[in-house]
N, C-alpha and C. Protein backbone atom coordinates (compact mmCIF):
# COMPACT_ATOMS: atom_id res chain seq x y z
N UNK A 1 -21.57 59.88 25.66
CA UNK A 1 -22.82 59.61 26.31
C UNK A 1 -23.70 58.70 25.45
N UNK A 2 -23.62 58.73 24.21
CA UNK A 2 -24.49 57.80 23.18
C UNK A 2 -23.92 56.90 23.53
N UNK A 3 -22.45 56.15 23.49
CA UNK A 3 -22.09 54.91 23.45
C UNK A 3 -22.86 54.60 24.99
N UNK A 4 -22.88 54.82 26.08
CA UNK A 4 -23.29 54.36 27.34
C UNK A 4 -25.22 53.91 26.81
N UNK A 5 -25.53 55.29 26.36
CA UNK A 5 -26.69 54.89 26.10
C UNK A 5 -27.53 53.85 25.47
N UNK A 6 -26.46 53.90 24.28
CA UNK A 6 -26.25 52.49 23.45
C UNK A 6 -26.53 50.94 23.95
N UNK A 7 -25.26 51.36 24.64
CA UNK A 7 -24.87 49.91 25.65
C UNK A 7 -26.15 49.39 26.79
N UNK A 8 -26.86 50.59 27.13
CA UNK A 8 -27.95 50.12 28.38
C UNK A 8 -28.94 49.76 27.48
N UNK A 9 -29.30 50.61 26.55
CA UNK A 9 -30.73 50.01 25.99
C UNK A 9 -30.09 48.42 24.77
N UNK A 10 -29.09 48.20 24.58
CA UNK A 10 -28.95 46.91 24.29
C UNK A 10 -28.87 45.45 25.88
N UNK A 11 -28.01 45.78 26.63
CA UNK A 11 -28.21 45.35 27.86
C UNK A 11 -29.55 45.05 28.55
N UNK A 12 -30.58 46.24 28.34
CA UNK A 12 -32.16 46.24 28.36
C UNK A 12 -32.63 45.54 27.82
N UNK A 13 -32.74 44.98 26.06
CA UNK A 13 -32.89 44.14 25.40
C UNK A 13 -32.71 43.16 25.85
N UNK A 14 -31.56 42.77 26.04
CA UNK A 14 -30.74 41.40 26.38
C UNK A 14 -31.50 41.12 27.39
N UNK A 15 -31.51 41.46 28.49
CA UNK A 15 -32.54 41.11 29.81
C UNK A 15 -34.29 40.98 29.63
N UNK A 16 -34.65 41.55 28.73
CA UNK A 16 -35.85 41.50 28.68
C UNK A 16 -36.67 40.32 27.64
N UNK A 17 -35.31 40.15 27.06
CA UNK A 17 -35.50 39.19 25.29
C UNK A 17 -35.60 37.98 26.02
N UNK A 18 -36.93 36.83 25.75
CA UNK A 18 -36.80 35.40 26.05
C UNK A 18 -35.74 34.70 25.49
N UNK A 19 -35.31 33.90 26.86
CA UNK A 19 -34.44 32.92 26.32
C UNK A 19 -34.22 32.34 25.44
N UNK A 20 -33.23 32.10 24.91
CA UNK A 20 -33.24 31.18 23.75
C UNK A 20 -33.18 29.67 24.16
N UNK A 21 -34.28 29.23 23.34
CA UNK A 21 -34.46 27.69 23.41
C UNK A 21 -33.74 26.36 22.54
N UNK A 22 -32.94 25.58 23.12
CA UNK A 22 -32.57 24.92 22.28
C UNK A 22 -33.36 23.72 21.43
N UNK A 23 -33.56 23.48 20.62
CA UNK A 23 -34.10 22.24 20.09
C UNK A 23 -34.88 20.85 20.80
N UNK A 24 -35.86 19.92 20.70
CA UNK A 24 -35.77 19.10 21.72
C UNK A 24 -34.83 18.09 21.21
N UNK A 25 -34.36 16.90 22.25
CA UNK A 25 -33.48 16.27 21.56
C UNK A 25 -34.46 14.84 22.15
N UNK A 26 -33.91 13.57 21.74
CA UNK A 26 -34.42 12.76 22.03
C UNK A 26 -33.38 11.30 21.72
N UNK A 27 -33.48 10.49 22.87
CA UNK A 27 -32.51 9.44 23.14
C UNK A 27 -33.15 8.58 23.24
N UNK A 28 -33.20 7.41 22.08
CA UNK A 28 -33.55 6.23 22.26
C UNK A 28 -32.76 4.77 22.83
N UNK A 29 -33.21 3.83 23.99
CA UNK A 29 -32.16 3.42 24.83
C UNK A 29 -33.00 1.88 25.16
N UNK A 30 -31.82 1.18 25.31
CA UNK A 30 -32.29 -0.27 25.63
C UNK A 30 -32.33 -0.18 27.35
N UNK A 31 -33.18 -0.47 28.37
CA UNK A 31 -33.05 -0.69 29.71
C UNK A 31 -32.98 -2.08 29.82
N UNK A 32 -31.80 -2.54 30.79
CA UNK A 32 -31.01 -3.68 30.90
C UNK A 32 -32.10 -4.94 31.96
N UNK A 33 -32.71 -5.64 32.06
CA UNK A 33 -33.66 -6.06 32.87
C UNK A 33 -32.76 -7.28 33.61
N UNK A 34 -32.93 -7.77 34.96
CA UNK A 34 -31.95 -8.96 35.05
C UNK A 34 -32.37 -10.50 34.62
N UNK A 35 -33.81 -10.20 34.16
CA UNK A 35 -34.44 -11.49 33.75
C UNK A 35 -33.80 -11.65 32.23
N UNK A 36 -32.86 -10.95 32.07
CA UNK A 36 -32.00 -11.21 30.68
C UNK A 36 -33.06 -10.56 29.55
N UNK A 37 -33.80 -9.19 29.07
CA UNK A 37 -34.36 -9.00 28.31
C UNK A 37 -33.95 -7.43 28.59
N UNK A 38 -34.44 -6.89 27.91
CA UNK A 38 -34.22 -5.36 27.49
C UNK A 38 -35.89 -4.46 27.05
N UNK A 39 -35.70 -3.66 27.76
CA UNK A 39 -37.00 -2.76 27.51
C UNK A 39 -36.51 -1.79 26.68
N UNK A 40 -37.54 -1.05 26.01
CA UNK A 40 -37.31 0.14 25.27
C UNK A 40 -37.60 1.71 25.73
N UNK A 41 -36.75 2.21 26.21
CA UNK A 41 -36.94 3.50 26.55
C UNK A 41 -36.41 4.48 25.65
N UNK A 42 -37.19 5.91 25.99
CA UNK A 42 -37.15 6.88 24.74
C UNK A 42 -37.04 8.22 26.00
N UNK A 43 -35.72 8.78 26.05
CA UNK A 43 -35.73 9.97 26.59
C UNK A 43 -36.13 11.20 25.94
N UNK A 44 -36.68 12.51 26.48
CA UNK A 44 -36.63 13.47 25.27
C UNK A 44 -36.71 14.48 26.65
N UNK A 45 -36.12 15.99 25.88
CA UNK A 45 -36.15 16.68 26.92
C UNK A 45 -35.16 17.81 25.85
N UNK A 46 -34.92 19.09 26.61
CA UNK A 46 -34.38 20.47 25.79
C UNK A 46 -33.28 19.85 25.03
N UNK A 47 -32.31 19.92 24.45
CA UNK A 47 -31.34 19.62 24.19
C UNK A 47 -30.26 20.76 24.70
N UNK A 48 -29.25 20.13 24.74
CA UNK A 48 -28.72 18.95 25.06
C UNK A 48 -29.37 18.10 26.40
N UNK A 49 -29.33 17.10 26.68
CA UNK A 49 -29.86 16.32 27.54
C UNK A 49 -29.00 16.28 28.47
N UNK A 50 -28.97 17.16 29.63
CA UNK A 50 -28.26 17.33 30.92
C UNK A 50 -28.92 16.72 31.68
N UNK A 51 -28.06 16.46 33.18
CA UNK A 51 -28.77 15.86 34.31
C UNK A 51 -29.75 16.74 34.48
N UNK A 52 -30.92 16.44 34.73
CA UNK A 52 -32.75 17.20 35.08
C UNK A 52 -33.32 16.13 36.31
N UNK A 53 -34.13 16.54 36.90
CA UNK A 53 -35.26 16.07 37.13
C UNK A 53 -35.85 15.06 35.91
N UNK A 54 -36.07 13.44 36.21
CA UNK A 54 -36.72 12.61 34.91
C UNK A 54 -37.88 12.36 36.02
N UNK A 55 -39.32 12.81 34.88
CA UNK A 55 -40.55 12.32 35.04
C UNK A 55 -40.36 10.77 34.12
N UNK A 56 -41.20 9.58 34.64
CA UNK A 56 -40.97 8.68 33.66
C UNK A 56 -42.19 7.88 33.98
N UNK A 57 -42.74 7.24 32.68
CA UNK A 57 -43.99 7.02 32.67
C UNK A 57 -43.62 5.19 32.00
N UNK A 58 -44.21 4.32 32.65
CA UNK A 58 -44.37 3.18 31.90
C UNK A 58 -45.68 2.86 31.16
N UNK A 59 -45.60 2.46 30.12
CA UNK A 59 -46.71 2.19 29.01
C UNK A 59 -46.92 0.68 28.13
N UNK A 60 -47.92 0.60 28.10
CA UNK A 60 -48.40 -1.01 27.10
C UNK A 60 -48.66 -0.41 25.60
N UNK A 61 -48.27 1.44 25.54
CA UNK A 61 -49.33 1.41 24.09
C UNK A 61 -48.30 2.05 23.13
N UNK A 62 -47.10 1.67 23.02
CA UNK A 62 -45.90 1.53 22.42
C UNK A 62 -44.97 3.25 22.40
N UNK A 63 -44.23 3.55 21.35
CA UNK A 63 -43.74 4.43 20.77
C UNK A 63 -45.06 6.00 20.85
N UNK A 64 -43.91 7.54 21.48
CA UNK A 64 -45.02 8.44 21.53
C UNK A 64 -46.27 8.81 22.66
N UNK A 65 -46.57 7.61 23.00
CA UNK A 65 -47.44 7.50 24.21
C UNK A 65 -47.63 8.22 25.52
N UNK A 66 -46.64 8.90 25.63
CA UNK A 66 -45.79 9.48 26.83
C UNK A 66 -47.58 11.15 27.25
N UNK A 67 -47.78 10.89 28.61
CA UNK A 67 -48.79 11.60 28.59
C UNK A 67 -48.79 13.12 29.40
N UNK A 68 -47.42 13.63 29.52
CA UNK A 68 -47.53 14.75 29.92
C UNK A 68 -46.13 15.26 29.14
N UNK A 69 -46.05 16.61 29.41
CA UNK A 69 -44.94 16.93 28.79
C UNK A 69 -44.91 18.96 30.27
N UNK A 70 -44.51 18.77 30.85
CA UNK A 70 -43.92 19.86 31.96
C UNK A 70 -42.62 20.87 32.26
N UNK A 71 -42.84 20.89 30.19
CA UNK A 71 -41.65 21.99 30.04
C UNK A 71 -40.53 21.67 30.08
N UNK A 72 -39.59 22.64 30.08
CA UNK A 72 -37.97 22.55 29.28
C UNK A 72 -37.08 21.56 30.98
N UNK A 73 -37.63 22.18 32.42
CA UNK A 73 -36.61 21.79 32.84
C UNK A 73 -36.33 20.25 33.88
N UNK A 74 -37.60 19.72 32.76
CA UNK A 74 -37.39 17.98 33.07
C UNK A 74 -37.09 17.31 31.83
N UNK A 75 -36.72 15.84 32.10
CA UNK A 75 -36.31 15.08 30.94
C UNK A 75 -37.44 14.37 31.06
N UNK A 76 -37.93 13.93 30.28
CA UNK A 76 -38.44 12.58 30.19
C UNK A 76 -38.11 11.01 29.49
N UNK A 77 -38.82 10.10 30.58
CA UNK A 77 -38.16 8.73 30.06
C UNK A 77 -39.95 7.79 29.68
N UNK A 78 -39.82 7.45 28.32
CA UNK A 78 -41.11 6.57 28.19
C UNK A 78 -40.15 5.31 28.37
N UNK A 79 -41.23 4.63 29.18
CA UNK A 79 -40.67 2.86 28.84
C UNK A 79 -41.34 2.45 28.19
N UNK A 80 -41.55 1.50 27.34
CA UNK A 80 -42.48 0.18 26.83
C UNK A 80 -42.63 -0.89 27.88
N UNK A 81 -43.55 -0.97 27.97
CA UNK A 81 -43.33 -2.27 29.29
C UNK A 81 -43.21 -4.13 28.27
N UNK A 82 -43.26 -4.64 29.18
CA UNK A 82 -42.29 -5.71 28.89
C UNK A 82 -43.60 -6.24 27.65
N UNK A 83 -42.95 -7.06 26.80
CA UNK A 83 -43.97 -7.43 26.31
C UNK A 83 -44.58 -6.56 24.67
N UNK A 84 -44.35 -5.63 25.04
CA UNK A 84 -45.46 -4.71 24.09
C UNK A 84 -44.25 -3.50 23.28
N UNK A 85 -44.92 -2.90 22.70
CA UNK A 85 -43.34 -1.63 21.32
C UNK A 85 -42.50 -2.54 21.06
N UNK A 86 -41.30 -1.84 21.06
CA UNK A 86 -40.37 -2.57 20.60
C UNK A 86 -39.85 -2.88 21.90
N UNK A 87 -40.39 -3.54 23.38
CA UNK A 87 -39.98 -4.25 24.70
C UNK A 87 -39.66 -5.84 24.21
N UNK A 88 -39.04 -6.13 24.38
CA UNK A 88 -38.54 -7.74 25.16
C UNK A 88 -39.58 -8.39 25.55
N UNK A 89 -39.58 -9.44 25.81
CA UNK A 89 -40.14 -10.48 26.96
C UNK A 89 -41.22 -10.61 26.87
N UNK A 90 -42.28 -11.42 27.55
CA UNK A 90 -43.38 -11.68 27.00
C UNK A 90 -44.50 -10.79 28.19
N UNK A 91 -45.82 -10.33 27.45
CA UNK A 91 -46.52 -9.54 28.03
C UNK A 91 -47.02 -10.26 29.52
N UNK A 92 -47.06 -8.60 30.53
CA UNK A 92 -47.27 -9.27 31.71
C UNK A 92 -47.53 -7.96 32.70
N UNK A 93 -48.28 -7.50 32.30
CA UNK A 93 -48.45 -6.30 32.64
C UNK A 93 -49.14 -5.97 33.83
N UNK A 94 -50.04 -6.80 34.66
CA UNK A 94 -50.18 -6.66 35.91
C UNK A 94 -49.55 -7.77 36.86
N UNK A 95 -48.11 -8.34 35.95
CA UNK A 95 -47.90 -9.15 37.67
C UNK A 95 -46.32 -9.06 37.73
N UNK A 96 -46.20 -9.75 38.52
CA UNK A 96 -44.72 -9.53 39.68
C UNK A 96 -43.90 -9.26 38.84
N UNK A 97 -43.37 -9.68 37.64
CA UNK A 97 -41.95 -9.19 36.71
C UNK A 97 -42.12 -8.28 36.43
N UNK A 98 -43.28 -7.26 35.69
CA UNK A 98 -43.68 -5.58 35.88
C UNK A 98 -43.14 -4.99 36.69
N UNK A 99 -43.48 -5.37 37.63
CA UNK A 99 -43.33 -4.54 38.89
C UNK A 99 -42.01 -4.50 39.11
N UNK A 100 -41.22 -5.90 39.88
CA UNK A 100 -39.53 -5.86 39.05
C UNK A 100 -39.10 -4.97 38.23
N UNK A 101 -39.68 -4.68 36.70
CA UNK A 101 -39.22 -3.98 35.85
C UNK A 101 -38.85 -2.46 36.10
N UNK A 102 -40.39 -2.11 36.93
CA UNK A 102 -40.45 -1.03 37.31
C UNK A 102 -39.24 -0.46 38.33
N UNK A 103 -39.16 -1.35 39.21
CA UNK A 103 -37.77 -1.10 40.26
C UNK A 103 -36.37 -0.89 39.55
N UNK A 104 -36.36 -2.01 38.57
CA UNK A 104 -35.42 -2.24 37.78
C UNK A 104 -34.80 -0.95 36.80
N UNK A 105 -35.81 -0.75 36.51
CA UNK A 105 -35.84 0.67 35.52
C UNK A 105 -35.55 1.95 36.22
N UNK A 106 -36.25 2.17 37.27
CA UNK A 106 -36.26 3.13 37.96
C UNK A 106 -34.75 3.55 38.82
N UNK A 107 -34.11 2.52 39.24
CA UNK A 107 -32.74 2.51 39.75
C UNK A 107 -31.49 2.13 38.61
N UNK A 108 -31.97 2.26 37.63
CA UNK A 108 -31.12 1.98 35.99
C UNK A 108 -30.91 4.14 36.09
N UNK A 109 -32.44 4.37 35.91
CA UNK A 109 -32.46 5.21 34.98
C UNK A 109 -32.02 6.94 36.61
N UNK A 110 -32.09 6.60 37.37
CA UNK A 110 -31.33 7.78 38.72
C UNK A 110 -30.10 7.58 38.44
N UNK A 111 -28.90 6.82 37.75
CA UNK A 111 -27.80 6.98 37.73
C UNK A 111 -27.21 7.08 35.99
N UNK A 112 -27.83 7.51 35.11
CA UNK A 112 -28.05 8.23 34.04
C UNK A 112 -27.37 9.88 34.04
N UNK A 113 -26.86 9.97 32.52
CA UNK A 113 -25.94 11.20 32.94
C UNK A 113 -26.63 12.50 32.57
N UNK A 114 -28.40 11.90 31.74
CA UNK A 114 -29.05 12.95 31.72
C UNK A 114 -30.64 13.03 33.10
N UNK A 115 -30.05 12.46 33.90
CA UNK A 115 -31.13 12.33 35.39
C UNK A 115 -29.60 13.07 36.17
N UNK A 116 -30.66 13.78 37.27
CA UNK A 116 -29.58 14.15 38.44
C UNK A 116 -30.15 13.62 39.95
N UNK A 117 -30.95 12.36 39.13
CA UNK A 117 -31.11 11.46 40.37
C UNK A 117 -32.09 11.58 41.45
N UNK A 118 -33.41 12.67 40.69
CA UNK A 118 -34.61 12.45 40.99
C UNK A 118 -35.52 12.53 40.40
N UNK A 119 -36.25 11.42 40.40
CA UNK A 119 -37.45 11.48 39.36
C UNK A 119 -38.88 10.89 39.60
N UNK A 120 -39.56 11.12 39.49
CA UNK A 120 -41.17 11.88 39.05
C UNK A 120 -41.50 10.54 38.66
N UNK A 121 -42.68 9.94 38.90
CA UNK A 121 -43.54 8.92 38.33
C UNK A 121 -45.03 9.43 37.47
N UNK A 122 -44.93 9.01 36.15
CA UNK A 122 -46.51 9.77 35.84
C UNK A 122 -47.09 8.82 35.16
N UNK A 123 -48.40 8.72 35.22
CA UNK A 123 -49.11 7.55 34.38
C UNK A 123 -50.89 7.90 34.05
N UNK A 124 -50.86 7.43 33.02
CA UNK A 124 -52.53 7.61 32.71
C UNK A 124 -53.03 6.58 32.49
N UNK A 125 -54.16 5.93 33.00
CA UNK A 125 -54.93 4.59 32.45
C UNK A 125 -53.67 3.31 32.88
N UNK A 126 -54.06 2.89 32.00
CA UNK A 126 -52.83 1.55 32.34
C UNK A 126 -51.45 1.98 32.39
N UNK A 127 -50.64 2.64 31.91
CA UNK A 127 -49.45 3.68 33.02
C UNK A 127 -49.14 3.70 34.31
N UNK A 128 -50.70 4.41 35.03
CA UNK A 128 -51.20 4.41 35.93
C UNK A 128 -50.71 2.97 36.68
N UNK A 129 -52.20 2.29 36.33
CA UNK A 129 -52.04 0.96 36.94
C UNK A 129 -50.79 0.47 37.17
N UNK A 130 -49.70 0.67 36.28
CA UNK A 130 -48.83 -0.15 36.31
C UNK A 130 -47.90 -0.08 37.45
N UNK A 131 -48.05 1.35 37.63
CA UNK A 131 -46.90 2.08 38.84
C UNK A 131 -47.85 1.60 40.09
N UNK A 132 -49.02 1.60 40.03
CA UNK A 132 -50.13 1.28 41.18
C UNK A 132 -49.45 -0.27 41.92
N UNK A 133 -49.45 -1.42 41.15
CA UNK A 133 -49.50 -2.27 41.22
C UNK A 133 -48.01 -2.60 41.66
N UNK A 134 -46.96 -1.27 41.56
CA UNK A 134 -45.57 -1.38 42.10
C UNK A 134 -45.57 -0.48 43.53
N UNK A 135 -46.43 -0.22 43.81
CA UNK A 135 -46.37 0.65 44.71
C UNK A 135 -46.29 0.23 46.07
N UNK A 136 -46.23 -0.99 46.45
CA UNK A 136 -45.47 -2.31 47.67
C UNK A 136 -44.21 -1.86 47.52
N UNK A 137 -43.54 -2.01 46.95
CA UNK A 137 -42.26 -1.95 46.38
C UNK A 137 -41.13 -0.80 46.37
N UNK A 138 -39.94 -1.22 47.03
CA UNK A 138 -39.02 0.33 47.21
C UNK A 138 -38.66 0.62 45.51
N UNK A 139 -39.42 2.21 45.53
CA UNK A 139 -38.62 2.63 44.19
C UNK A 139 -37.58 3.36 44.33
N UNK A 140 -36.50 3.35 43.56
CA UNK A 140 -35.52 4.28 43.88
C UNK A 140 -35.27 5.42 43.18
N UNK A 141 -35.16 6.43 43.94
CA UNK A 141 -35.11 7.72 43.39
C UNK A 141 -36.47 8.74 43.48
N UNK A 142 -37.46 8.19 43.67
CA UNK A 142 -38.77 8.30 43.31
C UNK A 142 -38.80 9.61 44.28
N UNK A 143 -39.08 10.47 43.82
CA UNK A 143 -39.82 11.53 44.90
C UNK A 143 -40.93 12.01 44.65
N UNK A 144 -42.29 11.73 43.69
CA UNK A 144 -43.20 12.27 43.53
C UNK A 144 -43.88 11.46 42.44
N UNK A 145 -45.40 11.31 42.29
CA UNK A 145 -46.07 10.34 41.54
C UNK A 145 -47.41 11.20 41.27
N UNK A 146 -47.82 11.26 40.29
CA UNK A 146 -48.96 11.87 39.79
C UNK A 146 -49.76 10.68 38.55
N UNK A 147 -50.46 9.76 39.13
CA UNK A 147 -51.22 8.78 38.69
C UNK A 147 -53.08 9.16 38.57
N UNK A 148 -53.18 9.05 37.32
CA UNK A 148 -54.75 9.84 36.86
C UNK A 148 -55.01 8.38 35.99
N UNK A 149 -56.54 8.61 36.42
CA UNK A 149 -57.43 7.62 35.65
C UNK A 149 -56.74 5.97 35.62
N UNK A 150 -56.30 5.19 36.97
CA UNK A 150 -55.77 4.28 36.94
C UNK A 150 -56.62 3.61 38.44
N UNK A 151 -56.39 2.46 38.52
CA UNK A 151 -56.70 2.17 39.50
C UNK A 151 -55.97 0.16 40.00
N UNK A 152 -56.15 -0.08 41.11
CA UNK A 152 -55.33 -0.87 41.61
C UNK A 152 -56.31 -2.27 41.40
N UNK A 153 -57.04 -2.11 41.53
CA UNK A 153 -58.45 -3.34 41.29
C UNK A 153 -59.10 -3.05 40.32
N UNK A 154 -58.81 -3.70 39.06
CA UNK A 154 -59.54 -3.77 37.33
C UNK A 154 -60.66 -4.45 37.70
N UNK A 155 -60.47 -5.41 38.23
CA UNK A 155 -61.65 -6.28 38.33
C UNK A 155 -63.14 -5.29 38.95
N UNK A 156 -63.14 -4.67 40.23
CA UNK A 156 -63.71 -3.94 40.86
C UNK A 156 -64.12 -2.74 40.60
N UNK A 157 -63.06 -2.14 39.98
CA UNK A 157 -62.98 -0.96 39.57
C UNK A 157 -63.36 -0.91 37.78
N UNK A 158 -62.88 -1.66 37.00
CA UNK A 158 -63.49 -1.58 35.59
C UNK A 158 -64.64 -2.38 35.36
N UNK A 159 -64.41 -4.04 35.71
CA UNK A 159 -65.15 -4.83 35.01
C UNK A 159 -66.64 -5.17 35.74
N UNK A 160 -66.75 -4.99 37.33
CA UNK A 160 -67.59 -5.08 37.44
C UNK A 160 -68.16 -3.62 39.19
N UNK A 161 -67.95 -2.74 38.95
CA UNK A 161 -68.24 -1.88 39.20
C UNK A 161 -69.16 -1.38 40.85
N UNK A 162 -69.31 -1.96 41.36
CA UNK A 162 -70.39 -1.44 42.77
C UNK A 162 -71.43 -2.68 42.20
N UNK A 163 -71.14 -3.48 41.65
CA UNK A 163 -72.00 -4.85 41.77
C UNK A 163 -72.89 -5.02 39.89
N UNK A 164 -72.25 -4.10 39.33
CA UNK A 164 -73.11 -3.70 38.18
C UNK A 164 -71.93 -4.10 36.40
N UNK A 165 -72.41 -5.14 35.86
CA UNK A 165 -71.29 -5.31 35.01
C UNK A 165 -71.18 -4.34 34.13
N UNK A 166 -70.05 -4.01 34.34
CA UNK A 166 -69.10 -2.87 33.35
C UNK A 166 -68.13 -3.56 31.99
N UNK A 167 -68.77 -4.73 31.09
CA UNK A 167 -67.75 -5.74 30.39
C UNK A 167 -67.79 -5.09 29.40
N UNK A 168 -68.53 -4.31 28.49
CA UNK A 168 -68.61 -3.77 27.21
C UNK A 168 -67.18 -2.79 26.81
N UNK A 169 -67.14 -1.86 28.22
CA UNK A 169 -66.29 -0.43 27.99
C UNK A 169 -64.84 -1.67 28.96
N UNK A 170 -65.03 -2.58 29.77
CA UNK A 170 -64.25 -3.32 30.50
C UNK A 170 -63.22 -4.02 28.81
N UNK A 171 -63.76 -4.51 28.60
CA UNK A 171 -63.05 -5.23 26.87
C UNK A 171 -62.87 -4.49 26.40
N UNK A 172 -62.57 -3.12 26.06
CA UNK A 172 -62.71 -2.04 24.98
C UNK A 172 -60.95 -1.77 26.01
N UNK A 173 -61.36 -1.32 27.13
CA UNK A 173 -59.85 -1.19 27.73
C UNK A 173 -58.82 -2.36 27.82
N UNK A 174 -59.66 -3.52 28.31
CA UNK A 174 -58.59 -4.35 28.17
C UNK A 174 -57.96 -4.73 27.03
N UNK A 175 -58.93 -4.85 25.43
CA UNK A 175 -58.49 -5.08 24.35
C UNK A 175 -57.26 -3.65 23.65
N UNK A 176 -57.25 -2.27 24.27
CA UNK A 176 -56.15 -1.58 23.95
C UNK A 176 -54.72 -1.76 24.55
N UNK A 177 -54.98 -2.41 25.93
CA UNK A 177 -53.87 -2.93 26.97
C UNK A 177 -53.06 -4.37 26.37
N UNK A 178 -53.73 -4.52 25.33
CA UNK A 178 -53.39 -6.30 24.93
C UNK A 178 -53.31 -6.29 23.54
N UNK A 179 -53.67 -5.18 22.56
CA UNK A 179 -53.54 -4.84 21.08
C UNK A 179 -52.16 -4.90 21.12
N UNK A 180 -50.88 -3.97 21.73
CA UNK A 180 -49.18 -3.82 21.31
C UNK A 180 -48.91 -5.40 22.11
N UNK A 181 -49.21 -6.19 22.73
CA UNK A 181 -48.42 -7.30 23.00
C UNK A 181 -48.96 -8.27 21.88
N UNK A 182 -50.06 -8.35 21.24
CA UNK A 182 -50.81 -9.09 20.77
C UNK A 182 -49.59 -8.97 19.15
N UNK A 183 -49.64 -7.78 19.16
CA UNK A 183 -49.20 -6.91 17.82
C UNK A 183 -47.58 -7.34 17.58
N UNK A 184 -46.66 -7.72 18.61
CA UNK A 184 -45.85 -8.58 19.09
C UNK A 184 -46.13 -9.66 17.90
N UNK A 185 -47.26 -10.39 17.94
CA UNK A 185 -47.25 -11.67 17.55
C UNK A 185 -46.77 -12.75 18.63
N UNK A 186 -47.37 -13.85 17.63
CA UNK A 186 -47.05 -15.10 18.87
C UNK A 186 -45.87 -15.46 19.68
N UNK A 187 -44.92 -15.00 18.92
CA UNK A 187 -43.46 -15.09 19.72
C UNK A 187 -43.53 -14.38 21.36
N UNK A 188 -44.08 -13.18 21.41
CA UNK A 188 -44.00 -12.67 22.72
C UNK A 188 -45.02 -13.44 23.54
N UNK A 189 -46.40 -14.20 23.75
CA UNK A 189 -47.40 -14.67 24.41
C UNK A 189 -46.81 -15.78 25.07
């Protein structure tokens, strides 16, 4: 009767004891662009990096940047957008090759062996914008977008406001959006 007893209150344990967590892991990866350049993406997520759900966020403000983090059972993918970290190509962050990129990336990264081929759009500030400004555009894979503090008209919306100039805090954002391409050096401009 002890051994049974034994056995349930270890069994009890076992069921009641939190999971064990593995390590995070993190995959750093070139995304293939067809304008012949390469972006920099940075997966991270539990380890090992199985097919998940990928939230994926594009960014101008390099390496780390990544602005949510929603627990063990998504992956995440930061991009660098073109131009800026360690990205390719020359900065261009609100027009048509972005947006490209974004498609580009987005149907790269659903047939990935740590995506199971649906994924999450997230962005903050210029993040934001960036997915905003793709949002004409078929994304693939895309089933859900959570975009904060971004908006589709800078001009309207940052720099000059309900008729009232906004240029002081307007340059303060645009000069952080243009510091990692700048930081590039002249080769990328």
């Amino acid at each position: 009767m002890r051994g049974v007893a034994a056995a349930a209150a270890l069994s009890a344990t076992l069921l009641l004891a939190p999971a064990a967590r593995s390590d995070p892991a993190t995959l750093n990866t070139r995304v293939p662009m067809s304008a012949g350049v390469s972006l920099q993406g940075t997966v991270t997520g539990q380890g090992p990096l199985g097919a998940r759900p990928v939230i994926v966020e594009f960014s101008p403000y390099g390496p780390g940047s990544g602005t949510t983090d929603d627990g063990p059972a998504y992956n995440y993918l930061l991009v660098q957008i073109r131009g800026t970290g360690d990205s390719d190509g020359r900065f261009d962050a609100l027009g048509d090759r972005t947006q490209q990129d974004v498609v580009e990336t987005l149907r790269w990264a659903c047939h990935q062996s740590w995506s199971d081929g649906r994924l999450g759009l997230n962005g903050f500030s210029a993040s934001a914008i960036t997915v905003y400004n793709s949002l004409h555009l078929s994304l693939p894979c895309v089933r859900t977008a959570v975009l904060k503090s971004g908006t589709f008209e800078l001009y309207r919306d940052l720099l000059w406001p309900g008729g009232v100039s906004n240029s002081l805090p307007g340059a303060g954002v645009l000069g952080l959006i243009g510091a990692p391409a700048a930081a590039g050096g002249p080769s990328r401009l």
